[in-house]
N, C-alpha and C. Protein backbone atom coordinates (compact mmCIF):
# COMPACT_ATOMS: atom_id res chain seq x y z
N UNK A 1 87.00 128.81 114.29
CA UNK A 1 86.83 127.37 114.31
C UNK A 1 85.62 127.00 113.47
N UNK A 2 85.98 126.03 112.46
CA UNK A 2 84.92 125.73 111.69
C UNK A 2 83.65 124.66 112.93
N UNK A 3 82.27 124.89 112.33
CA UNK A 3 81.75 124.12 113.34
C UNK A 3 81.12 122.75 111.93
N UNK A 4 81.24 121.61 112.26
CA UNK A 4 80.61 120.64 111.27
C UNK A 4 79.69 119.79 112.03
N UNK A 5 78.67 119.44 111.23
CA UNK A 5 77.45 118.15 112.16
C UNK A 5 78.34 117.06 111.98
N UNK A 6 78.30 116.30 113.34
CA UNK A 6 79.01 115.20 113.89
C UNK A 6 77.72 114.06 114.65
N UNK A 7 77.54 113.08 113.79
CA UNK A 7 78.00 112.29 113.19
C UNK A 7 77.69 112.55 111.83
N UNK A 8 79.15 112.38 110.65
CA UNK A 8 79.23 112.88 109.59
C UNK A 8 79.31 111.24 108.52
N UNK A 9 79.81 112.04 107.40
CA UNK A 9 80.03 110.61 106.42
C UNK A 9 81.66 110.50 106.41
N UNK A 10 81.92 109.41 106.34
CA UNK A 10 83.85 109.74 106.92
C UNK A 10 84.31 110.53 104.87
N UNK A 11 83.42 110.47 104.15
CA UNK A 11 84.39 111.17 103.01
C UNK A 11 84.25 112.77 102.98
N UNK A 12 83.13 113.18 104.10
CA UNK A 12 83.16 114.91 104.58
C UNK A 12 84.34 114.52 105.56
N UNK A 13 84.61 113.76 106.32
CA UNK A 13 85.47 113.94 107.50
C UNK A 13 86.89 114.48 106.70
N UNK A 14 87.36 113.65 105.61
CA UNK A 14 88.38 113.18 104.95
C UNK A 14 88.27 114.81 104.71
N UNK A 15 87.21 115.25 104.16
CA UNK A 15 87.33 117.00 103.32
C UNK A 15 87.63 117.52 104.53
N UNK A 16 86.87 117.65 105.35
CA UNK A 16 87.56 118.69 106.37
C UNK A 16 88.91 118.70 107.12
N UNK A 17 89.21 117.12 106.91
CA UNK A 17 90.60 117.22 107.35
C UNK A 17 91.81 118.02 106.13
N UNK A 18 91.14 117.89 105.03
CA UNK A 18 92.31 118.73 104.08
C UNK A 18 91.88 119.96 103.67
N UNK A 19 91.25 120.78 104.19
CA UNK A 19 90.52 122.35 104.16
C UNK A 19 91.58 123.03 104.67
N UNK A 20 92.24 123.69 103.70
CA UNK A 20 93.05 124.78 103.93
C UNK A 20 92.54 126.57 104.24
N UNK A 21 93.63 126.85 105.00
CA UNK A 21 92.99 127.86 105.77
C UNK A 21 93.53 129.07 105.07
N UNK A 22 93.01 130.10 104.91
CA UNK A 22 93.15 131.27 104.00
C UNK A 22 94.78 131.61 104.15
N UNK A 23 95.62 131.34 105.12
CA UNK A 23 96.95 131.75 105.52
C UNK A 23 97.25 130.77 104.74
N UNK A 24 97.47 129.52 104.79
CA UNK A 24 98.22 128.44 103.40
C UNK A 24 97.64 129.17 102.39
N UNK A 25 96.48 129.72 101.51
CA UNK A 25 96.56 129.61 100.58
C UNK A 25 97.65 131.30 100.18
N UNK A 26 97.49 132.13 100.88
CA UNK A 26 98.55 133.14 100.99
C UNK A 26 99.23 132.86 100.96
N UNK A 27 100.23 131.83 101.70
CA UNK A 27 102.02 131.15 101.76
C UNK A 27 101.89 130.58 100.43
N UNK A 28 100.89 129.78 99.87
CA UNK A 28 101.13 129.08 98.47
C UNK A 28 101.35 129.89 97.12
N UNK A 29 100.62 131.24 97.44
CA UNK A 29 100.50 132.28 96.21
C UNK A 29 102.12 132.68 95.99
N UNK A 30 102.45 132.77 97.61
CA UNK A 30 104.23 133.39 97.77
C UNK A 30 105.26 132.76 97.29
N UNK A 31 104.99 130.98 96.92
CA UNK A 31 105.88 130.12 96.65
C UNK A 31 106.37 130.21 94.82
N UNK A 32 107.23 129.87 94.35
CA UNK A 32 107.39 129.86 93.25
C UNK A 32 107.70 128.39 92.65
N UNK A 33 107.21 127.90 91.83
CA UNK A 33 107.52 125.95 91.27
C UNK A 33 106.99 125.15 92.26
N UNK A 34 106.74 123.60 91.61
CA UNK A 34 105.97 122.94 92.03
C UNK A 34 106.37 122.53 93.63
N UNK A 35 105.80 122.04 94.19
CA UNK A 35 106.00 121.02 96.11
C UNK A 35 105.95 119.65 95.39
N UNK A 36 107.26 119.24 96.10
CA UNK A 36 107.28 118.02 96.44
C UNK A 36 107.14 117.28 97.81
N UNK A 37 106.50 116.64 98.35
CA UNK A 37 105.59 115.76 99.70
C UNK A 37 106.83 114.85 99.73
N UNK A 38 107.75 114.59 100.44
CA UNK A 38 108.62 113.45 100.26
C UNK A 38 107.76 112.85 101.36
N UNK A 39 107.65 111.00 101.74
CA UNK A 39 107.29 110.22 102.47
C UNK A 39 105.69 110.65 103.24
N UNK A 40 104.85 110.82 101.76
CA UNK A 40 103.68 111.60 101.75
C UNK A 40 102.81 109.78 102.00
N UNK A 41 103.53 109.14 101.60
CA UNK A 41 102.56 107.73 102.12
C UNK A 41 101.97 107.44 103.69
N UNK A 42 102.26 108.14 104.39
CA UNK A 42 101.94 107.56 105.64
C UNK A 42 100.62 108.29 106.42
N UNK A 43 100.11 107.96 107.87
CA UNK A 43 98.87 108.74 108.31
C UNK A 43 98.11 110.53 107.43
N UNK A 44 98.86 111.06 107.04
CA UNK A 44 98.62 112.43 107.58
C UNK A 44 99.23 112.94 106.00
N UNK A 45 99.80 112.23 105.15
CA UNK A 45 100.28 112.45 104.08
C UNK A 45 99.01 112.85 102.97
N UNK A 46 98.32 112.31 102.71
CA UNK A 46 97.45 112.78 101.93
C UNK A 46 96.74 113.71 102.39
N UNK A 47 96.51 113.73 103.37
CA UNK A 47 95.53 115.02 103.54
C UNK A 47 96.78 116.58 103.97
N UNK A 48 97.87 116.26 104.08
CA UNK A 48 98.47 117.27 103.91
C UNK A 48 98.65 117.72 102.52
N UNK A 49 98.96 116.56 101.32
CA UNK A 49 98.50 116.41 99.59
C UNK A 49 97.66 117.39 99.19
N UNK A 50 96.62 116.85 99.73
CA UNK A 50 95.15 117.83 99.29
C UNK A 50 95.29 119.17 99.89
N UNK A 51 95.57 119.41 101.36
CA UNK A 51 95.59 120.69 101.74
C UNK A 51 96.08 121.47 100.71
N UNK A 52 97.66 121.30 100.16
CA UNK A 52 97.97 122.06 99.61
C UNK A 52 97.41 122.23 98.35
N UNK A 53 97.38 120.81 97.59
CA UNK A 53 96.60 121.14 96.01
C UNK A 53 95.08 122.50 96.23
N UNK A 54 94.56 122.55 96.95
CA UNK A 54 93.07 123.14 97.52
C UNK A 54 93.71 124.54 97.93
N UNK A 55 94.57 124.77 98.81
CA UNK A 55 94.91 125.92 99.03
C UNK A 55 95.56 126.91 97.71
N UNK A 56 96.09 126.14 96.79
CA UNK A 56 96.93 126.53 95.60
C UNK A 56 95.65 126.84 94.72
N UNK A 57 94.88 125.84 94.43
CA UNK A 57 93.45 125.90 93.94
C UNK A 57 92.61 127.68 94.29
N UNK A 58 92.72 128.08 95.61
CA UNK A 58 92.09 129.03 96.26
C UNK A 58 92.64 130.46 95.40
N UNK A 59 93.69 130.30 94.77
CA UNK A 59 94.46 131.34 94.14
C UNK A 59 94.50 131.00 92.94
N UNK A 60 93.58 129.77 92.25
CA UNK A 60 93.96 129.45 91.08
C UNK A 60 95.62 129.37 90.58
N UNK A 61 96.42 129.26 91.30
CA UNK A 61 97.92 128.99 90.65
C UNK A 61 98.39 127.75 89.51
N UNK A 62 97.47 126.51 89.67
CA UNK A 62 97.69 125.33 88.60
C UNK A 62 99.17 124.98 89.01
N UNK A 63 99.55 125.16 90.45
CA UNK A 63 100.87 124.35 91.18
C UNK A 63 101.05 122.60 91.01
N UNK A 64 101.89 122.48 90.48
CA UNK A 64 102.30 120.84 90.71
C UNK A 64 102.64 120.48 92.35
N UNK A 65 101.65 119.51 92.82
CA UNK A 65 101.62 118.69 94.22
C UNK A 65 102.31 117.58 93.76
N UNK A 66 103.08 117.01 94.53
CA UNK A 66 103.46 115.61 94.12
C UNK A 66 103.89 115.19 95.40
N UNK A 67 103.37 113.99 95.41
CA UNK A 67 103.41 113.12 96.47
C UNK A 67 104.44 111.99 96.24
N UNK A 68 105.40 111.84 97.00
CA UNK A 68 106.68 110.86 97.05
C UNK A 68 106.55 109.97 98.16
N UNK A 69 106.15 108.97 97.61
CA UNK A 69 106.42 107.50 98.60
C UNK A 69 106.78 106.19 98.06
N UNK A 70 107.20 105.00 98.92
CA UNK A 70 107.05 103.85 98.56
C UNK A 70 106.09 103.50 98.44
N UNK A 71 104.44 104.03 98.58
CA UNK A 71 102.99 103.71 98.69
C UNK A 71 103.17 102.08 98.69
N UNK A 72 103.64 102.04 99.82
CA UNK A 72 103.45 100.64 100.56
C UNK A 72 102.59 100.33 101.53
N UNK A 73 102.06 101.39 102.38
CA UNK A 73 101.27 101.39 103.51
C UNK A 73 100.54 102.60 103.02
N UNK A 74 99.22 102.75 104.25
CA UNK A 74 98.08 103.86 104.56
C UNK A 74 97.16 103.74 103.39
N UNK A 75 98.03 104.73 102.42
CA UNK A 75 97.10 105.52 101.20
C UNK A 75 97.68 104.88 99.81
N UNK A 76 97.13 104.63 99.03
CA UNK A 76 97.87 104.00 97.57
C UNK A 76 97.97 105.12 96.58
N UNK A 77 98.15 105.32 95.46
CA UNK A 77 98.32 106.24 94.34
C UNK A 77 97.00 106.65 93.90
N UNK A 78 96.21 105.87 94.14
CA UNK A 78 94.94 106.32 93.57
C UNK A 78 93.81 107.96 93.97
N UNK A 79 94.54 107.56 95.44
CA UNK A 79 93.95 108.36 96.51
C UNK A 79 94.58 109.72 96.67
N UNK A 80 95.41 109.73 96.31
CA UNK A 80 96.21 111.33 95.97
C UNK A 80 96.07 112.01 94.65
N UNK A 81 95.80 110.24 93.38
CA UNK A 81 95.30 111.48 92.48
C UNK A 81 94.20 111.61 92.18
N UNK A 82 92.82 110.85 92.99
CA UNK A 82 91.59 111.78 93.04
C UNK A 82 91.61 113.22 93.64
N UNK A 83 92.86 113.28 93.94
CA UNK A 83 92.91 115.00 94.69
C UNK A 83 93.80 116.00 93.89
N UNK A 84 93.92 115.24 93.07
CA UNK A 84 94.91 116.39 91.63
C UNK A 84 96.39 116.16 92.05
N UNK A 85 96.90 115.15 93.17
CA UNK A 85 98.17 115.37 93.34
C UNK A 85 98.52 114.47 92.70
N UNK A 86 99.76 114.59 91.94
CA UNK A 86 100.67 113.81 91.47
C UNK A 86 101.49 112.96 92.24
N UNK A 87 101.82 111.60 91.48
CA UNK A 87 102.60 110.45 92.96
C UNK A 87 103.52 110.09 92.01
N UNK A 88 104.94 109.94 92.82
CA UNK A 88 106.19 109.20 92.21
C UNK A 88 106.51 108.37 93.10
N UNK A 89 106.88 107.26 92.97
CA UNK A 89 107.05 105.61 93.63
C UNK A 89 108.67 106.19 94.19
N UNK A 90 109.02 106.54 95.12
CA UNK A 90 110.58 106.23 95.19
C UNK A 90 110.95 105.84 97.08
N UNK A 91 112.08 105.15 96.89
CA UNK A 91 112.82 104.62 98.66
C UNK A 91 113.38 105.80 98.55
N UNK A 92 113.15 106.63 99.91
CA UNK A 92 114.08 107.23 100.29
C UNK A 92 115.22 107.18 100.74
N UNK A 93 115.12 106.01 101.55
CA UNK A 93 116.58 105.12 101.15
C UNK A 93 117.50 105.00 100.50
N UNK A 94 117.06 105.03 99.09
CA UNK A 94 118.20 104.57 97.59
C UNK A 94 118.54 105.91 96.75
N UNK A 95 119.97 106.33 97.35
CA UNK A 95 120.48 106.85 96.73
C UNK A 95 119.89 107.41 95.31
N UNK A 96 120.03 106.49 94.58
CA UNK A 96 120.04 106.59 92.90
C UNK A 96 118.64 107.22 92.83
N UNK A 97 117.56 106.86 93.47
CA UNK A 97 116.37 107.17 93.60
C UNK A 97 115.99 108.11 93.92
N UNK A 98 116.60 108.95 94.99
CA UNK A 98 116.80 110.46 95.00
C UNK A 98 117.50 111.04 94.36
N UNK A 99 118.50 110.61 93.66
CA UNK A 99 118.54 111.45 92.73
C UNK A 99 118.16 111.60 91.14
N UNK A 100 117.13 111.04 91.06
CA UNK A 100 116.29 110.69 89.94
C UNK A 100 114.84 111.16 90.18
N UNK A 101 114.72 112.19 91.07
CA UNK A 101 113.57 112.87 91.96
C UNK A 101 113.85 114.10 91.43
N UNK A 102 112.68 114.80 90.29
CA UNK A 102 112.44 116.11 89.89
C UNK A 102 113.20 117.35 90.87
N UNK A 103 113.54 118.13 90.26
CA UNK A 103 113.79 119.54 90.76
C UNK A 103 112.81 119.98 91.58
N UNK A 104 112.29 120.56 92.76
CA UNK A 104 111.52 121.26 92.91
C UNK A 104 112.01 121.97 94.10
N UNK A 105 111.07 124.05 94.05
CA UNK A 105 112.53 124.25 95.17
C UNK A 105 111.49 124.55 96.13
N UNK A 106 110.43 123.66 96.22
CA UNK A 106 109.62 123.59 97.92
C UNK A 106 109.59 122.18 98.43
N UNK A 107 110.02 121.77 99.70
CA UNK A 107 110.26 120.13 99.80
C UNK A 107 109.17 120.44 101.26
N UNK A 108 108.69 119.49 101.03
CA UNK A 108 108.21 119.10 102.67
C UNK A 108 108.45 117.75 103.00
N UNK A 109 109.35 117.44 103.96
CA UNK A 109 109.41 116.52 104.48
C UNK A 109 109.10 115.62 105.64
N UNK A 110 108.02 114.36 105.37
CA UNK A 110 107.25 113.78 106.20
C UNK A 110 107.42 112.29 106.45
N UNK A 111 109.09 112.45 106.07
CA UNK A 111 109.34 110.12 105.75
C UNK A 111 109.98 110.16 107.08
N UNK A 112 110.01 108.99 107.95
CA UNK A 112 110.35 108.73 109.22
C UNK A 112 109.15 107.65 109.47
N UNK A 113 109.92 106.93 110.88
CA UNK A 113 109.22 105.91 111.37
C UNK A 113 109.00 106.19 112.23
N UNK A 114 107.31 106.19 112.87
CA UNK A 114 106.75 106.59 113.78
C UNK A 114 106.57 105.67 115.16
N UNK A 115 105.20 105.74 114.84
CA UNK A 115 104.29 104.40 116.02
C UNK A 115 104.55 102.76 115.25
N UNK A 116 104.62 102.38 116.44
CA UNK A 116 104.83 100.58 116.00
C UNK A 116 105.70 100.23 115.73
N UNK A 117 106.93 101.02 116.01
CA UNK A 117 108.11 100.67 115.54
C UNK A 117 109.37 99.91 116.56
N UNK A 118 108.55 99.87 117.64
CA UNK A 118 109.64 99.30 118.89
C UNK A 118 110.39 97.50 118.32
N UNK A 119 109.16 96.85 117.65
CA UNK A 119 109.50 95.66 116.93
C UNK A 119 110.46 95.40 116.09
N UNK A 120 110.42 96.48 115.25
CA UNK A 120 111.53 96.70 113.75
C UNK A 120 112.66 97.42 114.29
N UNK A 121 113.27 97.54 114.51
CA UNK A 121 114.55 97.98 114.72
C UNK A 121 115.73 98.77 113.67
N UNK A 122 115.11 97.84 112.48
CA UNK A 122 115.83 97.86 111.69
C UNK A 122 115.99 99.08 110.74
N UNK A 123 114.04 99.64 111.04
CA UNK A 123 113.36 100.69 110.62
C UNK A 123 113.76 101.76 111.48
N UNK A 124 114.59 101.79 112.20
CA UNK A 124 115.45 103.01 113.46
C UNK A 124 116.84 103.19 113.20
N UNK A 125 117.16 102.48 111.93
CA UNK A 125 118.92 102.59 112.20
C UNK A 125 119.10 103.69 111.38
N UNK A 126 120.31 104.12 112.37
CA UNK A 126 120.45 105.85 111.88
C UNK A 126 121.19 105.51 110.53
């Protein structure tokens, strides 16, 4: 367990939340072609972004991160590529739009509607 001084500056907080741990950067060395982050816009998306760009970093690999969202909410484009990750604008929603989404043969997928959603409904239909 890492130990950090608390009370910190929230842009160390932000680093330690995307500090990858010597086992990611091992799984990243094992992977072959770039990761794609689908529905990387939301809480937990960027700093899963960075984890990996940093863990890939740890092995020097020069892996393509790319982050896929509507960057409508949380985090904007800017903020993923102060972290070396790459961002593509797409609805996961629209057909045409996925399939106009790069090759890549590592996907992580993080699009879904979470908290706050009892209101929208609309944002639940299967």
């Amino acid at each position: 367990m890492r130990e950090s001084p608390v009370p910190m500056p929230a842009g160390q907080v932000e680093k330690i939340l995307s500090l990858p741990s010597a086992g990611l950067g091992d799984a990243m060395a094992g992977l072959d072609g770039p990761v794609l982050v689908l529905g990387a816009g939301g809480k937990m998306g960027l700093h899963v972004c960075a984890m990996l760009k940093r863990a890939d970093e740890l092995r020097e690999r020069g892996r393509r991160v790319t982050a896929v969202s509507r960057f409508s909410t949380v985090h904007g484009r800017g903020a993923f590529e102060e972290e070396g990750v790459e961002t593509l604008a797409c609805d996961l929603e629209d057909d045409a739009a996925l399939a106009a989404l790069p090759d890549a043969p590592n996907i992580i997928f993080m699009a879904g509607a979470k908290f706050g959603t009892g209101d929208q409904p609309d944002l639940l239909r299967g």
